[in-house]
N, C-alpha and C. Protein backbone atom coordinates (compact mmCIF):
# COMPACT_ATOMS: atom_id res chain seq x y z
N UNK A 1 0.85 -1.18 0.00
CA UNK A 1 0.00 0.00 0.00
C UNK A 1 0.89 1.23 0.00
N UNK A 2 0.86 2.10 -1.00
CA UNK A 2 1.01 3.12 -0.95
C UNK A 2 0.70 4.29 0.33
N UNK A 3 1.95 5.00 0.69
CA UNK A 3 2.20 5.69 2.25
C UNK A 3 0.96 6.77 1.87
N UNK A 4 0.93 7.17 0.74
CA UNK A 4 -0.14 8.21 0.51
C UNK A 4 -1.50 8.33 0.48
N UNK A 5 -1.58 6.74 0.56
CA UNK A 5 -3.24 6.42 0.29
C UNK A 5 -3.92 6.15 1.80
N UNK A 6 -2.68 6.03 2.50
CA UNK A 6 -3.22 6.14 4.44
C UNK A 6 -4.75 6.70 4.56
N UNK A 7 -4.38 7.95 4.48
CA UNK A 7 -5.60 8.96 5.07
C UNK A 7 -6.74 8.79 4.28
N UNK A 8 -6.99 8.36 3.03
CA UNK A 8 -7.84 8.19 2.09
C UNK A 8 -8.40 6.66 2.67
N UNK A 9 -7.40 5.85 2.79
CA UNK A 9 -8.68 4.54 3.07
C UNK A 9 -9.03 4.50 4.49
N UNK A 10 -8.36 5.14 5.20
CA UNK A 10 -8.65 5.11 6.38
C UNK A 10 -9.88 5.85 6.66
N UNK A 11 -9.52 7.17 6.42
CA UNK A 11 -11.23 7.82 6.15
C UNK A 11 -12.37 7.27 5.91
N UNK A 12 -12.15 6.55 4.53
CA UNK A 12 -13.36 6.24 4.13
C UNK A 12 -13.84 4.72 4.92
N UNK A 13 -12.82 3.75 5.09
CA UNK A 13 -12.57 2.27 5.70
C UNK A 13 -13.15 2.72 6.83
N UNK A 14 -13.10 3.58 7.53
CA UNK A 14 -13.75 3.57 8.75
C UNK A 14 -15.09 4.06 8.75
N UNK A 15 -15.25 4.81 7.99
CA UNK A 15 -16.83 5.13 7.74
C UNK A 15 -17.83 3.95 7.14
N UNK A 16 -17.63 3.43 6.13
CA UNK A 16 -18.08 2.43 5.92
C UNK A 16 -18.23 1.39 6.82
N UNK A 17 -17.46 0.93 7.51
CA UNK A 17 -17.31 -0.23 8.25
C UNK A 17 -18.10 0.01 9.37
N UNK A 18 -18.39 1.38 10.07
CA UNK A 18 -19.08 1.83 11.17
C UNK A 18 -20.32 1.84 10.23
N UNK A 19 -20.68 2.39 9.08
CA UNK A 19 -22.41 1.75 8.37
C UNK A 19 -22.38 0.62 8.45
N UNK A 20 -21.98 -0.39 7.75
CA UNK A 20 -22.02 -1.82 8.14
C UNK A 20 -22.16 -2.79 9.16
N UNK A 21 -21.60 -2.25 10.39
CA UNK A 21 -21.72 -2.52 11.48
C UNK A 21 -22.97 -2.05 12.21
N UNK A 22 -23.39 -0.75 11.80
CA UNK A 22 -24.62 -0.11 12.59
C UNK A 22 -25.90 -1.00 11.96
N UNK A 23 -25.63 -1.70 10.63
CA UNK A 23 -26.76 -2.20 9.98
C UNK A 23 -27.39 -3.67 10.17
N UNK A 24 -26.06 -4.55 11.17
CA UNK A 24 -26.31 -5.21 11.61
C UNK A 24 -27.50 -5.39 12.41
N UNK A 25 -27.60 -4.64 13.31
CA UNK A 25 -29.00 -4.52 14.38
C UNK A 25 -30.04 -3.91 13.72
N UNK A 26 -30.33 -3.70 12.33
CA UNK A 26 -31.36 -2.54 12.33
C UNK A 26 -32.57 -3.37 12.29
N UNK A 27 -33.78 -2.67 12.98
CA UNK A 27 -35.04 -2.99 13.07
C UNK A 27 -35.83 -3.43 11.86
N UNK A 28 -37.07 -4.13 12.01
CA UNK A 28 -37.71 -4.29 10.63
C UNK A 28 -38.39 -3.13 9.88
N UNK A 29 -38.63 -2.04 10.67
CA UNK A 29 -39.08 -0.60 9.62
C UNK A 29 -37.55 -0.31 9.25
N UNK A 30 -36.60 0.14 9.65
CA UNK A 30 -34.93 0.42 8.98
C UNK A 30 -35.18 -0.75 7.79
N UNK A 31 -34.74 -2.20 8.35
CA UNK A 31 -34.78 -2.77 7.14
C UNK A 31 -35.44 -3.01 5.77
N UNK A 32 -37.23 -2.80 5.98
CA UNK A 32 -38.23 -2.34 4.84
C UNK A 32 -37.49 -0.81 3.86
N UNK A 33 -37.21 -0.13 4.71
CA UNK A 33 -36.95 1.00 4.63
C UNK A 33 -35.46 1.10 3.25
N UNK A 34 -34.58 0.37 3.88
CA UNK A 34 -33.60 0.38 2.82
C UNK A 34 -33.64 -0.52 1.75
N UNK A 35 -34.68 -2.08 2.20
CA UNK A 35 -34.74 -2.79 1.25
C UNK A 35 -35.67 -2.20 -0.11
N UNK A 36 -36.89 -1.08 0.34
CA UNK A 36 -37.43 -0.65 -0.34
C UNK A 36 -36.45 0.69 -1.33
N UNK A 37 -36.33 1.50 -1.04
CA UNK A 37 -34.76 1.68 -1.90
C UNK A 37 -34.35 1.50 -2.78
N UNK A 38 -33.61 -0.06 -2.14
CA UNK A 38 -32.92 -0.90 -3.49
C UNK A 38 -33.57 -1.55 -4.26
N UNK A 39 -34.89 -2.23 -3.71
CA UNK A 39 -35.22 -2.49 -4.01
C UNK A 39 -36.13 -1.64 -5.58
N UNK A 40 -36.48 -0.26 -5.49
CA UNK A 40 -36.94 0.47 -6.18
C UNK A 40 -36.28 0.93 -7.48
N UNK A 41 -34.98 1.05 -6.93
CA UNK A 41 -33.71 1.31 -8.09
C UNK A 41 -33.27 0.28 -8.62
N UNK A 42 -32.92 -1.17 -8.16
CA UNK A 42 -32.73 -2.34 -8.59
C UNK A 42 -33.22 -3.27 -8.47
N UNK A 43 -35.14 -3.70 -9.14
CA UNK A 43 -35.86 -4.38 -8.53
C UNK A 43 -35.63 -5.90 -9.62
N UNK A 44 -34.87 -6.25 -10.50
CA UNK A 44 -34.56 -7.18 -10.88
C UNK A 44 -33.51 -8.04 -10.01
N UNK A 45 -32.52 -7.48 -9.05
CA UNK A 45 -31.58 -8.13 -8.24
C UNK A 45 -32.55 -7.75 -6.52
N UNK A 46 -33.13 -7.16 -6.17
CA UNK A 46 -32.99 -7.18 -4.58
C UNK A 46 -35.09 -7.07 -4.52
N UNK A 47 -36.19 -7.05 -5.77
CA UNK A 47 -36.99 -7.24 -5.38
C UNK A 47 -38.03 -8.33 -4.31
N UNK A 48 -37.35 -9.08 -4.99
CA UNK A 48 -37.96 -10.42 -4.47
C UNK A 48 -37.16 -11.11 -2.71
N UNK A 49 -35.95 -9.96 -2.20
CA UNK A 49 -35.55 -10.66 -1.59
C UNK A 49 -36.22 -9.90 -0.14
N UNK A 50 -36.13 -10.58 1.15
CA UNK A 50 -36.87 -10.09 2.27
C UNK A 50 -35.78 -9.12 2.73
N UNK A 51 -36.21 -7.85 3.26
CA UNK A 51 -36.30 -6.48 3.79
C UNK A 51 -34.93 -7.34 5.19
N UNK A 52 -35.20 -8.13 5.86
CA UNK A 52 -34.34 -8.26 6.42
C UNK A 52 -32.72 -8.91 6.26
N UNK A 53 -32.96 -9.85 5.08
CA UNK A 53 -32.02 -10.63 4.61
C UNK A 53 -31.17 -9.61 3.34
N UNK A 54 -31.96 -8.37 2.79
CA UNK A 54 -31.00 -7.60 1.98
C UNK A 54 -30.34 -6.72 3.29
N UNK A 55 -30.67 -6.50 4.61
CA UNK A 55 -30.25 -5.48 5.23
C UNK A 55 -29.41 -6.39 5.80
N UNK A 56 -28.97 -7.37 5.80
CA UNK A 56 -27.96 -7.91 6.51
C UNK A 56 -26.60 -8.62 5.33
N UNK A 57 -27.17 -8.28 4.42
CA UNK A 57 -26.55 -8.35 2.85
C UNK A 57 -25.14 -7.36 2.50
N UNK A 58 -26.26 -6.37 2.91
CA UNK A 58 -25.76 -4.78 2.97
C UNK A 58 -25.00 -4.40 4.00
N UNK A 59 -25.16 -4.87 5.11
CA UNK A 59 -24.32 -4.66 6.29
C UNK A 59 -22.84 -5.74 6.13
N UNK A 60 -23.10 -6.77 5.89
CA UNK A 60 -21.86 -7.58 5.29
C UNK A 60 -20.86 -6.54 4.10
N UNK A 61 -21.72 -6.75 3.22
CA UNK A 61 -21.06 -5.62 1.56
C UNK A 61 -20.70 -4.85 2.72
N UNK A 62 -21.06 -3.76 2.99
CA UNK A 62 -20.16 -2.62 3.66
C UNK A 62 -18.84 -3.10 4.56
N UNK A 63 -19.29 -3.84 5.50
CA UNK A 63 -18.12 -4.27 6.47
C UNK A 63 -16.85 -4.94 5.53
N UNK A 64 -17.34 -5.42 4.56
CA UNK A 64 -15.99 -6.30 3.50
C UNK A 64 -15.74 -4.96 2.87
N UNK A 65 -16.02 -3.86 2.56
CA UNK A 65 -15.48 -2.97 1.21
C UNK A 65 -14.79 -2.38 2.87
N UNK A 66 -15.08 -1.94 4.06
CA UNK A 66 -14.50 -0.92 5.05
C UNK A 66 -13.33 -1.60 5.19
N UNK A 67 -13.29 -3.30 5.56
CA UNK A 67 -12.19 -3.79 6.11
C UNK A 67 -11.37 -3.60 4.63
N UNK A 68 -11.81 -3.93 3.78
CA UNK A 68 -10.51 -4.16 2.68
C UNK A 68 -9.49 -2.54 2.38
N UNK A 69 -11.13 -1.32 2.75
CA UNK A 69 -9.85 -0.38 2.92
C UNK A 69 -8.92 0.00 4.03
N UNK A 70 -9.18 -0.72 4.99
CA UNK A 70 -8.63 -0.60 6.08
C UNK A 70 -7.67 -1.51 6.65
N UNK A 71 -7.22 -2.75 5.14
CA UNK A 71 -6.05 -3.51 5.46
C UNK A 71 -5.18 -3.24 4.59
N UNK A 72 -3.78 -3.34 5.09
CA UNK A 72 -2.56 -2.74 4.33
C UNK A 72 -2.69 -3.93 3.13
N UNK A 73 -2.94 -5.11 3.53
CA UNK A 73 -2.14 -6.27 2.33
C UNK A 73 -3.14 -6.24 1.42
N UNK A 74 -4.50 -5.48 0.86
CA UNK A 74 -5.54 -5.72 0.37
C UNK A 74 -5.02 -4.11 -0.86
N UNK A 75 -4.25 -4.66 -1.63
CA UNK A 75 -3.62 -3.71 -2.68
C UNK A 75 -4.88 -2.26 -3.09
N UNK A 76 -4.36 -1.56 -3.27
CA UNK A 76 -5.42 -0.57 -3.09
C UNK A 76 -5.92 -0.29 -5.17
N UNK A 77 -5.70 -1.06 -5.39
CA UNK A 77 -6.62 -1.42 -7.24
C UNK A 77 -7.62 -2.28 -6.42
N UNK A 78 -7.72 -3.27 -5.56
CA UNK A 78 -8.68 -4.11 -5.18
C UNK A 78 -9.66 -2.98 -4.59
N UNK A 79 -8.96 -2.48 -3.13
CA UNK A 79 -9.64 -1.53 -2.13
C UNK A 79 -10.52 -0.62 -3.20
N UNK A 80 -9.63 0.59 -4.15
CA UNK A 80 -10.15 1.33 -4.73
C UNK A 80 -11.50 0.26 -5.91
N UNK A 81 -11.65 -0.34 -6.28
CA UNK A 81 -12.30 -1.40 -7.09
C UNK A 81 -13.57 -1.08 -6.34
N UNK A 82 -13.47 -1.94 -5.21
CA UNK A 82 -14.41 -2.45 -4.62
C UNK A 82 -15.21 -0.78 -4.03
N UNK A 83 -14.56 -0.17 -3.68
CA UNK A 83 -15.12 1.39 -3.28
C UNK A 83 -15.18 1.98 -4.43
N UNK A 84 -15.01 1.96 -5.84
CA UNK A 84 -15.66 2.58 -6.59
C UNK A 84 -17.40 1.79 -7.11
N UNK A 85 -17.23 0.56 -6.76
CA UNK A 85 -18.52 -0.59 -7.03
C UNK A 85 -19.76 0.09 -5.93
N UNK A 86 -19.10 0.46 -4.43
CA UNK A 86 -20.15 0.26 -3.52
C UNK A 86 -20.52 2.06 -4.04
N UNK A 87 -19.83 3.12 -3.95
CA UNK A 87 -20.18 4.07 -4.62
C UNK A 87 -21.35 4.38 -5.96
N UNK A 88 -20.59 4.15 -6.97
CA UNK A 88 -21.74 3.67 -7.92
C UNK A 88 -22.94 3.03 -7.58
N UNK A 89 -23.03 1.95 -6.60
CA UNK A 89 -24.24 1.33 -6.65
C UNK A 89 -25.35 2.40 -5.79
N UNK A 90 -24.87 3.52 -5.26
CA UNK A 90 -25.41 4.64 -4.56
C UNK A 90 -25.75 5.77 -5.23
N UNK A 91 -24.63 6.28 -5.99
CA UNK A 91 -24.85 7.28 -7.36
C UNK A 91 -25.86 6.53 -7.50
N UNK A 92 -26.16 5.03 -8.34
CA UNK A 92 -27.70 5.11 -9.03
C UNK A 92 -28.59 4.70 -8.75
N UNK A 93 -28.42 4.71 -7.14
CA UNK A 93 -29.86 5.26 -6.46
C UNK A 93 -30.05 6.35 -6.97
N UNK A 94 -29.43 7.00 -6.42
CA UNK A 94 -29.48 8.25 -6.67
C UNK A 94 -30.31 9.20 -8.03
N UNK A 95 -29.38 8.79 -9.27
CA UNK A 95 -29.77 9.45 -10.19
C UNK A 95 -31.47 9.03 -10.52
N UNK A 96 -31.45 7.19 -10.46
CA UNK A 96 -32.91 6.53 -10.50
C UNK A 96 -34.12 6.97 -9.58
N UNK A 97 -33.81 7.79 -8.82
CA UNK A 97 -35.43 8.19 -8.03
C UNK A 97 -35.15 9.43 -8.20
N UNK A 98 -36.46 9.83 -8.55
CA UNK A 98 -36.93 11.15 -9.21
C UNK A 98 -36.82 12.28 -8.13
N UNK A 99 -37.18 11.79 -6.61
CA UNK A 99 -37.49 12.70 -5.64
C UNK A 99 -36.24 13.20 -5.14
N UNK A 100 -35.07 12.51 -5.35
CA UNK A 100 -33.65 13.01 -5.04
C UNK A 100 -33.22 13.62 -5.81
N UNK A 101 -33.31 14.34 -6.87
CA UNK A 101 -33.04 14.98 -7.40
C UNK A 101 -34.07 16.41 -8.07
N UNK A 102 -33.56 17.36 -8.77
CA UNK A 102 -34.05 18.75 -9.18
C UNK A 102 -34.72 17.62 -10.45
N UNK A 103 -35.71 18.92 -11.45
CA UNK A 103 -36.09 18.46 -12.30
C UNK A 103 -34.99 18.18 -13.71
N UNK A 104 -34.04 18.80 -13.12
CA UNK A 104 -32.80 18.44 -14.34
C UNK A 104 -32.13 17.28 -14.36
N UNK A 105 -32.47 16.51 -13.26
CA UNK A 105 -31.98 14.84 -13.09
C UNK A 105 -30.44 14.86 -12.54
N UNK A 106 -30.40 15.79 -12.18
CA UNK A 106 -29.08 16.04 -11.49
C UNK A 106 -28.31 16.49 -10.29
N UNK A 107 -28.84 17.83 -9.91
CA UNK A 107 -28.56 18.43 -8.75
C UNK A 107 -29.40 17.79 -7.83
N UNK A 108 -29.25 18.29 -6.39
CA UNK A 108 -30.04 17.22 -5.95
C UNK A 108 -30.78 18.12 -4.75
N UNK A 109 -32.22 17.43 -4.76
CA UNK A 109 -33.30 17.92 -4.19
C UNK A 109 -33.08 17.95 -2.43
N UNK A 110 -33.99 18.21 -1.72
CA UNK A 110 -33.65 18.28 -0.44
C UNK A 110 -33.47 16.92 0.24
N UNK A 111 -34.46 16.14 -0.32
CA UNK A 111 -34.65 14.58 -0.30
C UNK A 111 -32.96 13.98 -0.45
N UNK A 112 -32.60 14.32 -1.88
CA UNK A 112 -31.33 13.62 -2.29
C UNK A 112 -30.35 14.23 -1.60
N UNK A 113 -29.61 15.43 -0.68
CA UNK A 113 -28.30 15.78 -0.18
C UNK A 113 -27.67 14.91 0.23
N UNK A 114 -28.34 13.65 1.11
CA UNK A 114 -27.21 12.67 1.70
C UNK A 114 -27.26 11.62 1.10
N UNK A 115 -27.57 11.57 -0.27
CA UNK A 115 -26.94 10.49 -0.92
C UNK A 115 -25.58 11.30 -2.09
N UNK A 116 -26.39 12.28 -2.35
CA UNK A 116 -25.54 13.21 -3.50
C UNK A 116 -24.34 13.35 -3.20
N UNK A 117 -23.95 13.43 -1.82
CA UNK A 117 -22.53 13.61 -1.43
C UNK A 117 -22.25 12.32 -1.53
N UNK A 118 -22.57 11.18 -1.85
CA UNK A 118 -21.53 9.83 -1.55
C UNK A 118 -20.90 9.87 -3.39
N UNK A 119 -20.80 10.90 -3.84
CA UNK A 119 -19.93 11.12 -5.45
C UNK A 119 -18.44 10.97 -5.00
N UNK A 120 -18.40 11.77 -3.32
CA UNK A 120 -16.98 11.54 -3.00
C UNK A 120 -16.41 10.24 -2.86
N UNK A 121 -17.29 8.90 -2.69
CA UNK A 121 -16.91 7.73 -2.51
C UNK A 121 -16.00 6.76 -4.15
N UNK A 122 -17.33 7.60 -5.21
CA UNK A 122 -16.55 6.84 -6.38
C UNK A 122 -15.12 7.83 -6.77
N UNK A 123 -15.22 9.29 -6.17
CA UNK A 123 -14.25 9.73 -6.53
C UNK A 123 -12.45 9.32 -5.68
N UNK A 124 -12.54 8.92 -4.20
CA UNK A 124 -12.08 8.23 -3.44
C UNK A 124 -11.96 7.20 -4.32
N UNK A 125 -12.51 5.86 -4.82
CA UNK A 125 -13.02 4.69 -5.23
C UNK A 125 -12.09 4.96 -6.68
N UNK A 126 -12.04 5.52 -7.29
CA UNK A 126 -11.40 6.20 -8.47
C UNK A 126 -9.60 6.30 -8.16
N UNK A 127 -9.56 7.09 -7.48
CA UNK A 127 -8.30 7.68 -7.42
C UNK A 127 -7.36 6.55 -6.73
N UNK A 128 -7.96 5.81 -5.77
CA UNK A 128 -7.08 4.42 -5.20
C UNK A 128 -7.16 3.45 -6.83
N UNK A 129 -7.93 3.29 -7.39
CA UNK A 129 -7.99 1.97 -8.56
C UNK A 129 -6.77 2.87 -9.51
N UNK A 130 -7.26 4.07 -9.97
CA UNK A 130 -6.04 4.75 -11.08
C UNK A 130 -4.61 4.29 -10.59
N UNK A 131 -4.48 4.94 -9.76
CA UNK A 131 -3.03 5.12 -8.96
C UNK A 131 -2.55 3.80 -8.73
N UNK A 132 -3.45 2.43 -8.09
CA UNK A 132 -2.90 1.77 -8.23
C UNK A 132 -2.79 0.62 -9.51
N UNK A 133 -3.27 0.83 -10.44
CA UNK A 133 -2.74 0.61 -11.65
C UNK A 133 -1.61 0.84 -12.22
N UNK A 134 -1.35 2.52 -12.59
CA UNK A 134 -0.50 3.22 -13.29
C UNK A 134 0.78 2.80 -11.73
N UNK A 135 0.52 2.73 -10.52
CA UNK A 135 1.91 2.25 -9.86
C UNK A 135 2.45 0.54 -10.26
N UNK A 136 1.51 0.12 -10.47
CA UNK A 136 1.61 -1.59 -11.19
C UNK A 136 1.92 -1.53 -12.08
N UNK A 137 1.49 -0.67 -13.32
CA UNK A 137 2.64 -0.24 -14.54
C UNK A 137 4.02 -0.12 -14.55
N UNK A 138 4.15 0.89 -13.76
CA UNK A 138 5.24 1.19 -13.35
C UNK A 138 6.20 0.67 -12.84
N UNK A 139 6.00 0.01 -11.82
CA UNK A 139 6.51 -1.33 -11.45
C UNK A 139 7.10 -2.38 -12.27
N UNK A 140 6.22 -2.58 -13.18
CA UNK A 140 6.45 -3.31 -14.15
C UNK A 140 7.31 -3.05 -15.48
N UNK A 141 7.48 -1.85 -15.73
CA UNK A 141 8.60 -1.04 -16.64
C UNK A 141 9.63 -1.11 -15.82
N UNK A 142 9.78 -0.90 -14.89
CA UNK A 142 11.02 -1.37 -13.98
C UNK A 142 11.71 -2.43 -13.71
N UNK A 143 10.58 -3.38 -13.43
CA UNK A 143 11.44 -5.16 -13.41
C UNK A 143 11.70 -5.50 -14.89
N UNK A 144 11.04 -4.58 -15.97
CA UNK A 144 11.47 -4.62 -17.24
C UNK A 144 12.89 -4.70 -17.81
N UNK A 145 12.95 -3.19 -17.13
CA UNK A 145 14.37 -3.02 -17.35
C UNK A 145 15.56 -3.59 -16.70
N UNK A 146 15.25 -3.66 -15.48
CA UNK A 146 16.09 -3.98 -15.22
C UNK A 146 16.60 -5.63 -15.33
N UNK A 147 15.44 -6.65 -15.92
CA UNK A 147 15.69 -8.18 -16.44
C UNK A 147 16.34 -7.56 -17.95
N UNK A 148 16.09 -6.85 -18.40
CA UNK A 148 17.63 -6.90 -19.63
C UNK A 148 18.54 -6.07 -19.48
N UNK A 149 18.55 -5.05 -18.30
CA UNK A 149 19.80 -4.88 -18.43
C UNK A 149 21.32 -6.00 -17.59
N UNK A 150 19.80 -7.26 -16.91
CA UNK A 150 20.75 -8.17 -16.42
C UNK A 150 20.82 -8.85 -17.32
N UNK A 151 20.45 -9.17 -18.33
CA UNK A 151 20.53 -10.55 -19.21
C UNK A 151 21.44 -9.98 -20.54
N UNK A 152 21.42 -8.38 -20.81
CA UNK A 152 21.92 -7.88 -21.45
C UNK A 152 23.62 -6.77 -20.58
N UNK A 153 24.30 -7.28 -20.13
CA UNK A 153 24.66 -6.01 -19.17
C UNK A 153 25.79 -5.05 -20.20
N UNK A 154 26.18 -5.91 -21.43
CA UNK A 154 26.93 -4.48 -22.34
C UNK A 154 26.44 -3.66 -22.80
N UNK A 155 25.01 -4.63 -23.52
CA UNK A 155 24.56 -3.16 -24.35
C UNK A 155 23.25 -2.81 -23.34
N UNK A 156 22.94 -3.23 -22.35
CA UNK A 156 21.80 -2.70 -21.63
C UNK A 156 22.32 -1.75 -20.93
């Protein structure tokens, strides 16, 4: 893990993981409540399933995306991966219900503010997957060179 990406998964690894954890216990109106939701925005994957068994679904998903940003050996292309997935799957809540948003399908209504801000998650979710790519590139132009300039050492 990159020394720079500390404060970034930690931030977010701990926020998540404290939703996940809080979702464990939630009651059966909480659980109707979020299953209806997902259920509304993604009723081909989470319609049919019971209000309590997606809220304990969801509390798992969160606690695995918090811990993975919150372990060093869990390469941060995985970490960032997986936090740009749980992000997105919130953006389109988001954009998909009409009441969270203005009539321009975008800005977001009084309803939508606390989902609208989780953009920072795919943007977080983004910047760990880039970085750790282009550092795996990099990496890799390196053991490049330097396997021919061992196999080659006159003219390398």
């Amino acid at each position: 893990m990159n020394l720079t990406h500390v404060p970034l998964r930690a931030a977010t690894g701990a926020f998540i993981l404290n939703s996940g954890i809080g979702k464990l216990g939630a009651d059966e109106g909480t659980a109707a409540y979020l299953h209806g939701a997902a259920a509304a925005t993604y009723p081909a994957v989470f319609k049919d399933m019971k209000p309590t068994s997606f809220t304990q679904l969801l509390a798992y998903s969160e606690i695995a995306v918090g811990a993975a940003l919150l372990t060093p050996k869990v390469s941060s292309t995985v970490a960032g991966g997986a936090l740009t997935a749980f992000g997105a799957s919130l953006l389109g809540m988001y954009l998909k219900t009409p009441s969270m948003t203005l009539d321009d399908g975008i800005r977001p209504s009084q309803e939508g503010i606390g989902v609208a801000k989780d953009v920072w998650l795919v943007g977080a979710g983004l910047t760990l997957l880039t970085q750790g790519i282009t550092g795996a590139a990099k990496s890799g132009v390196k053991s490049t060179k330097r396997a021919v300039k061992k196999a080659n050492p006159i003219g390398g």
